[in-house]
C-alpha atoms as a PDB file:
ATOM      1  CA  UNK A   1       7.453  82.543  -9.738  1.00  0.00           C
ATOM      2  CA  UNK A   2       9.071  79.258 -10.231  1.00  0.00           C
ATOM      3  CA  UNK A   3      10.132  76.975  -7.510  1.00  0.00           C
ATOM      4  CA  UNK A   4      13.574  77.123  -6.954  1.00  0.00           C
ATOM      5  CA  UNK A   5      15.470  73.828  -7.279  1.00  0.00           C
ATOM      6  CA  UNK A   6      19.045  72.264  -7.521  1.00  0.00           C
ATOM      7  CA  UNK A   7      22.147  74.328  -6.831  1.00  0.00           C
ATOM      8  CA  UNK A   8      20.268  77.483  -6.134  1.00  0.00           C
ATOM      9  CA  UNK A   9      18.324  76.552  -3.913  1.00  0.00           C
ATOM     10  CA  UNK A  10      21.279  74.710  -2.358  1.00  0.00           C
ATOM     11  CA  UNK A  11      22.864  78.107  -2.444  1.00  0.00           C
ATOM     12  CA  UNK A  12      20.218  79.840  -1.182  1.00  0.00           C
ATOM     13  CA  UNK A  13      19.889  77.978   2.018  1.00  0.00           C
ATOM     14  CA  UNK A  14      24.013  78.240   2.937  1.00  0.00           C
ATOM     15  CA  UNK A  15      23.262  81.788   2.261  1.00  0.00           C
ATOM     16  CA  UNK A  16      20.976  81.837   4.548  1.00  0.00           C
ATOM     17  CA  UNK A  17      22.651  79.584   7.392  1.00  0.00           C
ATOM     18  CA  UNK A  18      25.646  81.657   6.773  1.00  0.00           C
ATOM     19  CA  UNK A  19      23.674  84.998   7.521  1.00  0.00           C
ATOM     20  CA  UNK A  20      21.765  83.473  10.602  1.00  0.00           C
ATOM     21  CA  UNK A  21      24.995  82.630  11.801  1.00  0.00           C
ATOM     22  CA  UNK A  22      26.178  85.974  11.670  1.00  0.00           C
ATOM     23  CA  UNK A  23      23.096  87.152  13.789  1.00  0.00           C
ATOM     24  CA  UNK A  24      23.806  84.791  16.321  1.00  0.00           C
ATOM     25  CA  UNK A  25      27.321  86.360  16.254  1.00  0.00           C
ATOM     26  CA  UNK A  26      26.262  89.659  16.803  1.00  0.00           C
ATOM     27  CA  UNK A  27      23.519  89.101  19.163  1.00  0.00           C
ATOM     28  CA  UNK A  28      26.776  87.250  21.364  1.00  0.00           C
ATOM     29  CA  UNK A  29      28.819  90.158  21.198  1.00  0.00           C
ATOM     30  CA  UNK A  30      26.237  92.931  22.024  1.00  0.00           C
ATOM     31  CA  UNK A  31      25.182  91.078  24.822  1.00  0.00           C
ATOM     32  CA  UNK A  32      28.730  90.082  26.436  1.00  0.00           C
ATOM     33  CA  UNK A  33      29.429  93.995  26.459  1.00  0.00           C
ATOM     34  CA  UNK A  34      26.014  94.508  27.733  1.00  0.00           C
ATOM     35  CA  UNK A  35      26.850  92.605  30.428  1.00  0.00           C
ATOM     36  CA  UNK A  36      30.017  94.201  30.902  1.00  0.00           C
ATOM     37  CA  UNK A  37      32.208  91.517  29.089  1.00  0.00           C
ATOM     38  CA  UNK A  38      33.119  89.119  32.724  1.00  0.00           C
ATOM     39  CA  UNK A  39      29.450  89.259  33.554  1.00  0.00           C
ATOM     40  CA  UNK A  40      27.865  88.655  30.157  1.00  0.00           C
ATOM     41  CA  UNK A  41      30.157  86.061  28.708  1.00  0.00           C
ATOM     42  CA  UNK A  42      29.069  82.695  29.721  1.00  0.00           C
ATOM     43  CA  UNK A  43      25.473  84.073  29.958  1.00  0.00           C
ATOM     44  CA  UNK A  44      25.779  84.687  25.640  1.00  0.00           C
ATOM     45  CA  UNK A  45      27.294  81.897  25.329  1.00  0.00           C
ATOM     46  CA  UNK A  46      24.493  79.926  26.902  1.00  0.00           C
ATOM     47  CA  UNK A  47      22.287  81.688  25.166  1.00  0.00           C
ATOM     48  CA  UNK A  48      23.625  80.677  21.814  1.00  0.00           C
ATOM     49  CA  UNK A  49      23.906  77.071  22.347  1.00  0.00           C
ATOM     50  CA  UNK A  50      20.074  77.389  23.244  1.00  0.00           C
ATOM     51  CA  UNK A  51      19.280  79.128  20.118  1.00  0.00           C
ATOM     52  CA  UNK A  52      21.472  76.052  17.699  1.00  0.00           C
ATOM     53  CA  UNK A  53      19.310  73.388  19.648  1.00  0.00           C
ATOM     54  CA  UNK A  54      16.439  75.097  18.945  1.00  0.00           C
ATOM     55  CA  UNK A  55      17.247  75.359  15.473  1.00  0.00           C
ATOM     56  CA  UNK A  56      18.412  72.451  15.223  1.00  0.00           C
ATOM     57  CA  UNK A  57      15.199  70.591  16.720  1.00  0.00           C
ATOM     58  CA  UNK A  58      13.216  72.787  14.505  1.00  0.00           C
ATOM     59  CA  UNK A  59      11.730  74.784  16.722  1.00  0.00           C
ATOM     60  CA  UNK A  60      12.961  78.364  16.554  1.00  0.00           C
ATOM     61  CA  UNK A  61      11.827  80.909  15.286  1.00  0.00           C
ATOM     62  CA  UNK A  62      13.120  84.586  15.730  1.00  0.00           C
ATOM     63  CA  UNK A  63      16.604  84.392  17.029  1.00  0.00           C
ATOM     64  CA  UNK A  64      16.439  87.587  18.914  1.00  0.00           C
ATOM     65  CA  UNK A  65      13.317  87.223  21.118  1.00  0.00           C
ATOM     66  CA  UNK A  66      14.366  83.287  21.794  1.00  0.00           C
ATOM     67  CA  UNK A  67      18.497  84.690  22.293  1.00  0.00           C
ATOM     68  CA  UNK A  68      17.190  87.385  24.895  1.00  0.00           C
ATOM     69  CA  UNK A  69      14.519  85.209  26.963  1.00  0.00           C
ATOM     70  CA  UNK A  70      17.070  82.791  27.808  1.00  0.00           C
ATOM     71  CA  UNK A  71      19.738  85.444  28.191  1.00  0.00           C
ATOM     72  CA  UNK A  72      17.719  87.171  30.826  1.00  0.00           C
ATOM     73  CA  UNK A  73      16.128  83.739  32.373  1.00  0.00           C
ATOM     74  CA  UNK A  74      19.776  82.171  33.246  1.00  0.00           C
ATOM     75  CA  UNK A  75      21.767  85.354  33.595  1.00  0.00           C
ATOM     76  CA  UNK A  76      22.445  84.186  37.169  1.00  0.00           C
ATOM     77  CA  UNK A  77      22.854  80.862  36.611  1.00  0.00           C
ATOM     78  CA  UNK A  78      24.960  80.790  34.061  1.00  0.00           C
ATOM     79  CA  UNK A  79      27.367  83.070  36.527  1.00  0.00           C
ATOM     80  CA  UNK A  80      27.394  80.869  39.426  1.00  0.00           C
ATOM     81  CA  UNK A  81      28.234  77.590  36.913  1.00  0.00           C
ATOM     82  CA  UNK A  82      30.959  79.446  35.423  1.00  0.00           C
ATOM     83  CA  UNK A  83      32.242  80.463  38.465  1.00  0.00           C
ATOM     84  CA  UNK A  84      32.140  77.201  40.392  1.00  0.00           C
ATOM     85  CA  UNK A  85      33.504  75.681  36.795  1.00  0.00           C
ATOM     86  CA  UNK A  86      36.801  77.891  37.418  1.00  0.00           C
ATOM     87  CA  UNK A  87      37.280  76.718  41.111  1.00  0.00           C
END
């Protein structure tokens, strides 16, 4: 199979940013009802910004295992911040 090159390949990475971006959508919204929306927001949302930095330092790799481990690591932290950032 040839290499790909040019516009397709072009296209074929937005494709795939596009889809990975739709993961990391998902994976947000299951896990802010999981946590029972006022309880798992800012926890998700921590958890995605963790998830762009890692892709964007290159150094991701699933986004589910990496989206839950720091879900469940700074559930509580993320809490108290958002609570003493609405104060």
């Amino acid at each position: 199979m040839k290499e790909m090159r040019g516009i397709i390949k072009g296209s074929y990475v937005l494709g795939q940013k596009i889809i990975d971006g739709l993961i990391l959508q998902l994976l947000f919204i299951v896990y802010t009802l999981r946590g029972a929306v006022i309880l798992g927001f800012f926890p998700a949302l921590a958890a995605v910004f963790q998830v762009i930095y890692l892709e964007i330092t290159g150094k991701s790799g699933k986004f589910k295992p990496a989206f839950e481990q720091f879900y469940k690591e700074n559930f509580k932290i993320s809490n108290h911040t958002s609570v003493a950032l609405k104060l």
